[in-house]
C-alpha atoms as a PDB file:
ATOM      1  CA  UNK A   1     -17.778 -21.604 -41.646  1.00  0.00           C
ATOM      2  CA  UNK A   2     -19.774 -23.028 -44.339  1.00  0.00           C
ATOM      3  CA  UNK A   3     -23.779 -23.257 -44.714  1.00  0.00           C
ATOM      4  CA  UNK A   4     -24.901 -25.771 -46.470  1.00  0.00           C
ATOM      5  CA  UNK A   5     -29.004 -25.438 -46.837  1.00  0.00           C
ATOM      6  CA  UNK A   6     -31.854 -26.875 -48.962  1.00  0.00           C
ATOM      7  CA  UNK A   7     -34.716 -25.418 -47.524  1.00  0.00           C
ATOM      8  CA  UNK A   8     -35.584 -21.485 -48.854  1.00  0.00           C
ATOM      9  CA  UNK A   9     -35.365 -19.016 -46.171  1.00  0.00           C
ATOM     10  CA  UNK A  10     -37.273 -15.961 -48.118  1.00  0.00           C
ATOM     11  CA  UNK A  11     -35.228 -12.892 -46.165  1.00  0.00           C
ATOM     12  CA  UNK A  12     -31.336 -14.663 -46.705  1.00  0.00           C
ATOM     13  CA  UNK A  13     -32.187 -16.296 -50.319  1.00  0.00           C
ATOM     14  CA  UNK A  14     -34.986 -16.059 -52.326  1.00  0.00           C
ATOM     15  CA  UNK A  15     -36.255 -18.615 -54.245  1.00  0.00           C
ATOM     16  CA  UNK A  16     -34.426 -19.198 -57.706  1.00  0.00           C
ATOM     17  CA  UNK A  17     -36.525 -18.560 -61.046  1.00  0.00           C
ATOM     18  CA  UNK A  18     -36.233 -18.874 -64.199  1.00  0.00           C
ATOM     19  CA  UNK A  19     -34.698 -16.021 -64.772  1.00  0.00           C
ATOM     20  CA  UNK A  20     -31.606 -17.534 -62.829  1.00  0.00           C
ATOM     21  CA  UNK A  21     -29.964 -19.193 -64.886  1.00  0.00           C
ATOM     22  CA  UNK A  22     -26.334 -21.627 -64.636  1.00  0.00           C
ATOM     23  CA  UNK A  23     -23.351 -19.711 -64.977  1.00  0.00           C
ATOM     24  CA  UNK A  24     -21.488 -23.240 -66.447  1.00  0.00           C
ATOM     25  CA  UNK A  25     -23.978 -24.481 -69.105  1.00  0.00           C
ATOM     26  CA  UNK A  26     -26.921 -21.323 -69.542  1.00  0.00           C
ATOM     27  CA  UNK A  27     -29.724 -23.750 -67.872  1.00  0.00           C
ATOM     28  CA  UNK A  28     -31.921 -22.532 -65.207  1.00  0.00           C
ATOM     29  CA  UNK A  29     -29.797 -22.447 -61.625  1.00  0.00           C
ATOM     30  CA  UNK A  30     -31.065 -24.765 -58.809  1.00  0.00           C
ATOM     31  CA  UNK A  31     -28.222 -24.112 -56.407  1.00  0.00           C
ATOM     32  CA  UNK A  32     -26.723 -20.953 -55.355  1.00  0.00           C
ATOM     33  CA  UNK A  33     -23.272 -20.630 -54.183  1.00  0.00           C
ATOM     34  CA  UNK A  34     -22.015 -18.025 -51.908  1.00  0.00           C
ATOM     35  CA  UNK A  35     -17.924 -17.123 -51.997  1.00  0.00           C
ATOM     36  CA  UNK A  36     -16.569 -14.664 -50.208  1.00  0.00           C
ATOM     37  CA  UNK A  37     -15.678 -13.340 -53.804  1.00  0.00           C
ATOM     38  CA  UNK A  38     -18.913 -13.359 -54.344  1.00  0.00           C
ATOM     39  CA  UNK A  39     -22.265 -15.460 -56.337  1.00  0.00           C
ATOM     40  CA  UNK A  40     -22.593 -18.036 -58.095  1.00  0.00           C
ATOM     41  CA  UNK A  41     -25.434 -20.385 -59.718  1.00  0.00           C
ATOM     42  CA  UNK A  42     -25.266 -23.407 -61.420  1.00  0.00           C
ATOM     43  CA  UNK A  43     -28.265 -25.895 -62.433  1.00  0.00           C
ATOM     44  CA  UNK A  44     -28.351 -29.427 -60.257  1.00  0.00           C
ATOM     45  CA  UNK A  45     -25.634 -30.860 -62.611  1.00  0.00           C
ATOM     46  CA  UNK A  46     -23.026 -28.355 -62.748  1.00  0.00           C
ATOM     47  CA  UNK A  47     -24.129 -28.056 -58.828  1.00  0.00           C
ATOM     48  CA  UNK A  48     -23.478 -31.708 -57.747  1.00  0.00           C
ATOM     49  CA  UNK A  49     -20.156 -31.270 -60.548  1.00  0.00           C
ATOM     50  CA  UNK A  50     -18.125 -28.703 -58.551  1.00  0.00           C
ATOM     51  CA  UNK A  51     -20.092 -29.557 -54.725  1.00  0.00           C
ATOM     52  CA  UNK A  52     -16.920 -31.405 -53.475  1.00  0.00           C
ATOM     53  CA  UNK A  53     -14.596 -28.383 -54.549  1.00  0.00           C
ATOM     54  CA  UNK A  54     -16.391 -25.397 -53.658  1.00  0.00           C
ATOM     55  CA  UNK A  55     -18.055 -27.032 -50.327  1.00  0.00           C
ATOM     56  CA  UNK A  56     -15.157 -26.206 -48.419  1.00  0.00           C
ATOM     57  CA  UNK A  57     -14.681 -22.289 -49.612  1.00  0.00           C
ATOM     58  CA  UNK A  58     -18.447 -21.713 -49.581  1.00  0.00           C
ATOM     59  CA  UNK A  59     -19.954 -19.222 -46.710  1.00  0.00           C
ATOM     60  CA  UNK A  60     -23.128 -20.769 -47.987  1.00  0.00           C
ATOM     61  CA  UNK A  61     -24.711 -23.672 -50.542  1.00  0.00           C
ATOM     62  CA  UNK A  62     -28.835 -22.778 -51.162  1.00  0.00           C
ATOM     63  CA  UNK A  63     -29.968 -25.831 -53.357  1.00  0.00           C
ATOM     64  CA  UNK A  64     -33.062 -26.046 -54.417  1.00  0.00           C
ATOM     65  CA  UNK A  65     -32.774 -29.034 -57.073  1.00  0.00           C
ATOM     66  CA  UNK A  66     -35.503 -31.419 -54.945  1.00  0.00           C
ATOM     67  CA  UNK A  67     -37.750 -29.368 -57.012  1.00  0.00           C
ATOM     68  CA  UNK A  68     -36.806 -31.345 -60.171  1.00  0.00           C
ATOM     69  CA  UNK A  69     -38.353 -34.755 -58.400  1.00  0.00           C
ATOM     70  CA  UNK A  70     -41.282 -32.442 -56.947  1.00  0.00           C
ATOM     71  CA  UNK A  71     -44.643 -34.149 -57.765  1.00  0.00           C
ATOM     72  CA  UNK A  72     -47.167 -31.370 -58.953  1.00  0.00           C
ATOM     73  CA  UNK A  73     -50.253 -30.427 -57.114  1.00  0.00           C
ATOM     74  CA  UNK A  74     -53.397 -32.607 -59.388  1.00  0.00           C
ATOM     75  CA  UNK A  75     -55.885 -30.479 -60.460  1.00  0.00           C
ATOM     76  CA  UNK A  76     -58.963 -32.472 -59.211  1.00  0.00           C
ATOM     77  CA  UNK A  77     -62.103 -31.099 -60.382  1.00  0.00           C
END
């Protein structure tokens, strides 16, 4: 059974950082992909690239690429 989620659940995945970065292209990894051979992370492109293929072998899908359209908190003073 697969999991697809885009909401952060802090104790099953923690939020991605910058330190995470795509395994296809080196940018910094919005979605997380679980296998049962184990992780992997891709950045929103490579993520919506290989969705349709890995969907169906994934125990779980943790995207987090909203964050890109995110409008910033305004600093009003």
């Amino acid at each position: 059974m697969s999991q697809i989620t885009s909401e952060v659940d802090e104790l099953d995945a923690p939020e991605l950082t910058a330190f995470d970065r795509c395994d296809s292209c080196g940018a910094q990894a919005y979605v997380r992909v679980t296998l049962a051979s184990g992780e992997l992370l891709f950045c929103a492109h490579h993520g919506a690239k290989f969705k349709e293929k890995l969907a169906a072998t994934a125990l779980e899908w943790h995207d987090e690429s909203a964050r890109l359209s995110a409008v910033p908190a305004t600093d009003e003073r």
